[in-house]
N, C-alpha and C. Protein backbone atom coordinates (compact mmCIF):
# COMPACT_ATOMS: atom_id res chain seq x y z
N UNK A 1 46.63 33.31 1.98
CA UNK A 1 46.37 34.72 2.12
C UNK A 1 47.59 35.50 1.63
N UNK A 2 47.17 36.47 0.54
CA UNK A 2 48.17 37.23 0.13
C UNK A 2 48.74 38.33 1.02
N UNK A 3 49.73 39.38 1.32
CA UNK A 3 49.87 40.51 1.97
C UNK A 3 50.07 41.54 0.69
N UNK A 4 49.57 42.14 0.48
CA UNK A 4 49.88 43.50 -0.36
C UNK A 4 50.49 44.40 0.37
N UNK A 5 51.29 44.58 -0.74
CA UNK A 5 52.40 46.09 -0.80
C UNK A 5 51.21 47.10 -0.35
N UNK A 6 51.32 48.00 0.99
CA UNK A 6 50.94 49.02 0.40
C UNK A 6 50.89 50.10 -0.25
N UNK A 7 52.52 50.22 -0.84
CA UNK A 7 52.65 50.87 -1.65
C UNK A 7 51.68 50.88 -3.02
N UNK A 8 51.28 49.90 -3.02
CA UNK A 8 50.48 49.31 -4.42
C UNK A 8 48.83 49.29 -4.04
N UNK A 9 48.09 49.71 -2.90
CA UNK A 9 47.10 49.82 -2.50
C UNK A 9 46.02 51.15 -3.73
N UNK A 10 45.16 51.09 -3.85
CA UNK A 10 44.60 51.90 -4.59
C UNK A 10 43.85 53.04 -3.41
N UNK A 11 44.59 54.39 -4.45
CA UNK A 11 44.42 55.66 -3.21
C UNK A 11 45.72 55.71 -2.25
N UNK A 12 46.91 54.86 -2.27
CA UNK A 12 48.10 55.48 -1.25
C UNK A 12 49.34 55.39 -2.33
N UNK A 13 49.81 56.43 -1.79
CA UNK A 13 51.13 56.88 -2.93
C UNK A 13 52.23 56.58 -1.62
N UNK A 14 52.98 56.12 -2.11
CA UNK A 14 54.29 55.71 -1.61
C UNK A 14 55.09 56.84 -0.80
N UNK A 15 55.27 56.56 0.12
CA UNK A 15 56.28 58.07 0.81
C UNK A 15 57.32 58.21 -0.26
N UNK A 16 57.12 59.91 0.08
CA UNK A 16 58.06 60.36 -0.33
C UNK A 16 58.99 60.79 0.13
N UNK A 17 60.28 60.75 -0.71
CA UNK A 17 61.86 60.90 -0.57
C UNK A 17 61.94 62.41 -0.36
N UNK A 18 62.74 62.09 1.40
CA UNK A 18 63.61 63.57 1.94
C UNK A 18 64.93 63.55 1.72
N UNK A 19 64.79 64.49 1.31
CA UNK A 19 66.23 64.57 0.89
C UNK A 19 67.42 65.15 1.88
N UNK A 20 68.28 64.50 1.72
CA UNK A 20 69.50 64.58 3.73
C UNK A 20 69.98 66.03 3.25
N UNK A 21 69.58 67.38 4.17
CA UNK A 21 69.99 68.66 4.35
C UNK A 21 70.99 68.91 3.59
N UNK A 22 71.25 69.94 2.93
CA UNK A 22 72.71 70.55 2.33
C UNK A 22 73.14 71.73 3.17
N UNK A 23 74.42 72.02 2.71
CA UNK A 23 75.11 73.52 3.58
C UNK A 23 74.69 74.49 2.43
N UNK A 24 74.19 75.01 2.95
CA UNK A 24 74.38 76.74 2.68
C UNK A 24 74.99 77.89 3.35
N UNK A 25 75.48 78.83 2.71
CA UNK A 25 76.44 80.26 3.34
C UNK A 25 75.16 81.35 2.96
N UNK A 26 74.97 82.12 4.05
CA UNK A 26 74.57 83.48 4.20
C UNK A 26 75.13 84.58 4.10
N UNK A 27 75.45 85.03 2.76
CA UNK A 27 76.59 86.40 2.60
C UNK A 27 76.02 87.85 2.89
N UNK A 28 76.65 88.62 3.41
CA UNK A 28 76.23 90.14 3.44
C UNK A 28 77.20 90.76 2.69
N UNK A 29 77.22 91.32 1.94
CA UNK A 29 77.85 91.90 0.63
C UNK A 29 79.15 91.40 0.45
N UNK A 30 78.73 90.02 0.07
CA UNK A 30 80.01 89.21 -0.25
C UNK A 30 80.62 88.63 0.49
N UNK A 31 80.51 88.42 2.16
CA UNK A 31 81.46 88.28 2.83
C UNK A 31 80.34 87.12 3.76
N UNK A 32 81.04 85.93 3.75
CA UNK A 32 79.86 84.75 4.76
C UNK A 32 79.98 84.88 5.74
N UNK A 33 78.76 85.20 6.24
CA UNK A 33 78.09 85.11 7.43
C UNK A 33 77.92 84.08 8.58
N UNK A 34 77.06 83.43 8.18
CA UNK A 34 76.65 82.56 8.68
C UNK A 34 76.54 81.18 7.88
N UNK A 35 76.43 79.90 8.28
CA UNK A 35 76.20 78.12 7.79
C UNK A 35 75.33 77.95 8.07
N UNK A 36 74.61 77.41 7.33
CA UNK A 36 73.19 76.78 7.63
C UNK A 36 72.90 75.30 7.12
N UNK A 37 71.98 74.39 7.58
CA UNK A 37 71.22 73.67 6.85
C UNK A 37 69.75 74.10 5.95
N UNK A 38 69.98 73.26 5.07
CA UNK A 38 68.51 73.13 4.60
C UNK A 38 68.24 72.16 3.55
N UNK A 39 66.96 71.81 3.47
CA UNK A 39 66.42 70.82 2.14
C UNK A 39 66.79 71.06 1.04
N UNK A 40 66.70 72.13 0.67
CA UNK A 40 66.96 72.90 -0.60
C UNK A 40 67.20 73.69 -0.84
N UNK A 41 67.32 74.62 -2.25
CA UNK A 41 67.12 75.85 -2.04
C UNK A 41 66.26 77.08 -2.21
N UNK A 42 65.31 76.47 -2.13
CA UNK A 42 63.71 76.87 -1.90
C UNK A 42 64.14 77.34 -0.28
N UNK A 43 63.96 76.63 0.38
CA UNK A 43 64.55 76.88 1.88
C UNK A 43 65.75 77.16 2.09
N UNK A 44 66.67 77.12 1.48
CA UNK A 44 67.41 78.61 1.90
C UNK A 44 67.14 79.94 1.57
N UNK A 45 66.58 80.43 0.81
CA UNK A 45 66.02 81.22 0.56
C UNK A 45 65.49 81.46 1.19
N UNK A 46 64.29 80.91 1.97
CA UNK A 46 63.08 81.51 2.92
C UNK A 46 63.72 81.65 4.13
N UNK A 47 64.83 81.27 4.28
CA UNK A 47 65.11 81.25 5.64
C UNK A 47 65.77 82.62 5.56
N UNK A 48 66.32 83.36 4.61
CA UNK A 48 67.52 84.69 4.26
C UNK A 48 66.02 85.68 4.49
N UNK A 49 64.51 85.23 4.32
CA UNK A 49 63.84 86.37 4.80
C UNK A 49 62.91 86.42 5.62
N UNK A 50 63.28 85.22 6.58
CA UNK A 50 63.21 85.30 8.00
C UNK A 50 62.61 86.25 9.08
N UNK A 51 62.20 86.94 9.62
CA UNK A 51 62.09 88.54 9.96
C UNK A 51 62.78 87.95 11.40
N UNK A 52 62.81 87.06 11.68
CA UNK A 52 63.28 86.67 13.26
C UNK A 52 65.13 86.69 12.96
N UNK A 53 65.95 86.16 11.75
CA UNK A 53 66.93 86.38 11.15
C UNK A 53 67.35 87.46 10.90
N UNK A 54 66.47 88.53 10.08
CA UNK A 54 66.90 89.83 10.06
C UNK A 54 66.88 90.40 11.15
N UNK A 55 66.38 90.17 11.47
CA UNK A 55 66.31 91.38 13.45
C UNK A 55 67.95 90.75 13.85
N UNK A 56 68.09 89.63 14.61
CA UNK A 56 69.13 89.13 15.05
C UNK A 56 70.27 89.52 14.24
N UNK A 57 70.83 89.89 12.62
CA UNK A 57 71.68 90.23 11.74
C UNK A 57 71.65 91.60 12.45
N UNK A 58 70.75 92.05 12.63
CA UNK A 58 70.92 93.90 12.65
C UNK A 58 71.05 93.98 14.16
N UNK A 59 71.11 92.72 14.76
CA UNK A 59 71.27 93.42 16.35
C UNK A 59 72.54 93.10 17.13
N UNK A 60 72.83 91.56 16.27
CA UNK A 60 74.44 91.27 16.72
C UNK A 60 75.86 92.02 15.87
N UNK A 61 76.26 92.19 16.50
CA UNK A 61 77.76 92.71 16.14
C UNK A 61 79.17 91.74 16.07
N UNK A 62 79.69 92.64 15.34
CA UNK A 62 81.15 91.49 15.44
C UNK A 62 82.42 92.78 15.01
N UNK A 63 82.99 92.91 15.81
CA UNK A 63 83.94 93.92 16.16
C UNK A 63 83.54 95.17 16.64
N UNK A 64 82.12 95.31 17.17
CA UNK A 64 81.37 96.89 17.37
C UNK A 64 80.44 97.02 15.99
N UNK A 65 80.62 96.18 14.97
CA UNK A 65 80.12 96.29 13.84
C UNK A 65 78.78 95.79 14.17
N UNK A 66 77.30 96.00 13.29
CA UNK A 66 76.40 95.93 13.25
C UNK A 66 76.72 94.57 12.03
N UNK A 67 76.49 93.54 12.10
CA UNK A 67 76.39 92.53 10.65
C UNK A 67 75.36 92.61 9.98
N UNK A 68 74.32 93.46 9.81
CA UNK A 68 73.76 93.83 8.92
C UNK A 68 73.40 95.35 8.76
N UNK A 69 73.07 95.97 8.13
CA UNK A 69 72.92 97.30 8.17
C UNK A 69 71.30 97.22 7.77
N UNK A 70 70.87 96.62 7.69
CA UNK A 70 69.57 96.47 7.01
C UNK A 70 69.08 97.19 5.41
N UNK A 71 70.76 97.34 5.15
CA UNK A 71 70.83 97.90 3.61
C UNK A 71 71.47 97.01 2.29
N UNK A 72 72.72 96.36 3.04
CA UNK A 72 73.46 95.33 2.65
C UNK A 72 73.13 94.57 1.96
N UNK A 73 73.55 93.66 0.92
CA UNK A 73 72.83 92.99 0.26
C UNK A 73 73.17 91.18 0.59
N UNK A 74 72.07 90.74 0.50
CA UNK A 74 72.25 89.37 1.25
C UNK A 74 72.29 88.19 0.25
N UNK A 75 72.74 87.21 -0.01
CA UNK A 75 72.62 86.09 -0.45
C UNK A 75 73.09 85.03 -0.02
N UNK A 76 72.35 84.08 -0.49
CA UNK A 76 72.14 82.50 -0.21
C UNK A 76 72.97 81.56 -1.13
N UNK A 77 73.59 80.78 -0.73
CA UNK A 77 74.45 79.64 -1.86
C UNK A 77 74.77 78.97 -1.17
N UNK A 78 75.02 77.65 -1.79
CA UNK A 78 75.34 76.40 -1.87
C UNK A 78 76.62 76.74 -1.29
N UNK A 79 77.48 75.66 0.09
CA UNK A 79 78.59 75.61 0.45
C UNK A 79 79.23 75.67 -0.45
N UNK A 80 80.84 76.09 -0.64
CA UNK A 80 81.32 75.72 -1.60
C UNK A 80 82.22 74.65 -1.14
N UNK A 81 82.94 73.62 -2.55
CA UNK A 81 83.31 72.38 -2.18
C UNK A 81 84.41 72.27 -1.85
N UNK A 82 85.43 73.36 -1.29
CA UNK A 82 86.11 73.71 -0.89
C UNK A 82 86.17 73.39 0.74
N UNK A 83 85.16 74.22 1.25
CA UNK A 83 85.05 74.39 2.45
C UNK A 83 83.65 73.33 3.34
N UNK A 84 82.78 73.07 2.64
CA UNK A 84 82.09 72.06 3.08
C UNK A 84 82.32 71.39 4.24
N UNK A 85 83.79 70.51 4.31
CA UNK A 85 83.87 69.50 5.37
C UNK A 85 84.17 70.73 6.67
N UNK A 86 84.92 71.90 6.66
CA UNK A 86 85.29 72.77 7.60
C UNK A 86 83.97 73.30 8.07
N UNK A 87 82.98 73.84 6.92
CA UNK A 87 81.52 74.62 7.83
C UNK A 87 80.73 73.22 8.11
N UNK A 88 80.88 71.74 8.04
CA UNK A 88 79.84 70.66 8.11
C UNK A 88 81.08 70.61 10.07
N UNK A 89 81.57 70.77 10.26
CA UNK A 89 82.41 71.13 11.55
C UNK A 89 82.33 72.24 12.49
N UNK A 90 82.21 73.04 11.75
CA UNK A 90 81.75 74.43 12.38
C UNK A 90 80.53 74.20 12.56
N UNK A 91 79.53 73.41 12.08
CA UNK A 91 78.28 73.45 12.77
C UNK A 91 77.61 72.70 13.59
N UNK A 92 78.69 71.28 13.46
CA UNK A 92 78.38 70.88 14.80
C UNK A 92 78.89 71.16 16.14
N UNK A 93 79.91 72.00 15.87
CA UNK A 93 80.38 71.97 17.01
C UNK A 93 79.46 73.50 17.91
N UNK A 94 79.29 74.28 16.85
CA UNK A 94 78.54 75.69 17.44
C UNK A 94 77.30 75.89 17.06
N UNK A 95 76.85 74.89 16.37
CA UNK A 95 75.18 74.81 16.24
C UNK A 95 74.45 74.83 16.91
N UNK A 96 73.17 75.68 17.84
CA UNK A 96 72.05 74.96 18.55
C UNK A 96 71.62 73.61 17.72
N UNK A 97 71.00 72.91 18.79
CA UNK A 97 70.64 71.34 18.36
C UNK A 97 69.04 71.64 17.16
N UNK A 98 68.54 72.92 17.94
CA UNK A 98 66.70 73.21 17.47
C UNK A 98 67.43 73.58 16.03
N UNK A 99 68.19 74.63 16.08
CA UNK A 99 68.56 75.21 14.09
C UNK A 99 69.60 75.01 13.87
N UNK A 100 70.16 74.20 12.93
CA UNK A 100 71.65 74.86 12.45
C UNK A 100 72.34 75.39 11.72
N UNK A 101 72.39 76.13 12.78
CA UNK A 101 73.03 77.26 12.17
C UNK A 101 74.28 78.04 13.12
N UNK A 102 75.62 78.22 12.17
CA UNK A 102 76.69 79.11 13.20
C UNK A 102 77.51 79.91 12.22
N UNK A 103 77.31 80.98 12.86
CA UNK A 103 77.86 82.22 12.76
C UNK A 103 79.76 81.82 12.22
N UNK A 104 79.73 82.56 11.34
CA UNK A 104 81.38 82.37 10.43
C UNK A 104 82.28 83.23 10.72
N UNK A 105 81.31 84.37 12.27
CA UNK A 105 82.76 85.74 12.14
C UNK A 105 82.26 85.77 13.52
N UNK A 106 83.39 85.71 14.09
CA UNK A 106 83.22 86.37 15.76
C UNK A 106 82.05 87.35 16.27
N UNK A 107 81.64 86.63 17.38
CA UNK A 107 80.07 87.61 17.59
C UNK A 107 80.59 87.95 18.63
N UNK A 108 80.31 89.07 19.35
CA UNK A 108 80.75 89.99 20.23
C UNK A 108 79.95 89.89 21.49
C-alpha cells in the first residue's frame, strides 16, 4: 500500500506560505508614532485607516498635545534598519499580547 503526498492529491493545493510579520512605523507628519506588526504592506496600510486607530490618534495626547489632528498627514513604512532591533523591543515589552502595537512618544 502506497501513502500519497497530499500535497499531490488531485483538487488540494499545498498550504500556503505565511510570511513571519515585519515592523512597520506610523508617522504623523514625519514624526513616528507608533510600531506595529504586520504581514505586509497591504496591511499596513489598512491598518493606518482603521477608524478604531483614528479615533484613538485623535483622542490620546502626549504632552497636552492631541497626536493627531485629524488633518496631519499619516504614513506607513517599513522599520528602518537602523532601529528595527530597538522598536522589535519596544514592542515586546509595551505591546498588548491581542495587537502589536506601542506607541513611540509618551502618552499622557
Amino acid at each position: 500500500m502506497t501513502i500519497e503526498d497530499p500535497k499531490r492529491l488531485p483538487g488540494k493545493r499545498p498550504p500556503r506560505f505565511v510570511a513571519a510579520p515585519k515592523l512597520f512605523v506610523l508617522e504623523i507628519d514625519q514624526k513616528p508614532i507608533l510600531a506595529f506588526e504586520a504581514h505586509s504592506a497591504r496591511e499596513a496600510r489598512e491598518l493606518q485607516g482603521e477608524s478604531w486607530l483614528l479615533d484613538e490618534l485623535r483622542r490620546l495626547t502626549s504632552g497636552g498635545v492631541p497626536l493627531w489632528n485629524g488633518l496631519a498627514k499619516l504614513r506607513v513604512g517599513p522599520a528602518d534598519g537602523d532601529t528595527v532591533d530597538e522598536l522589535q523591543a519596544t514592542l515586546r515589552n509595551r505591546a498588548s499580547p491581542d495587537l502589536p502595537i506601542a506607541y513611540l512618544v509618551p502618552i499622557d
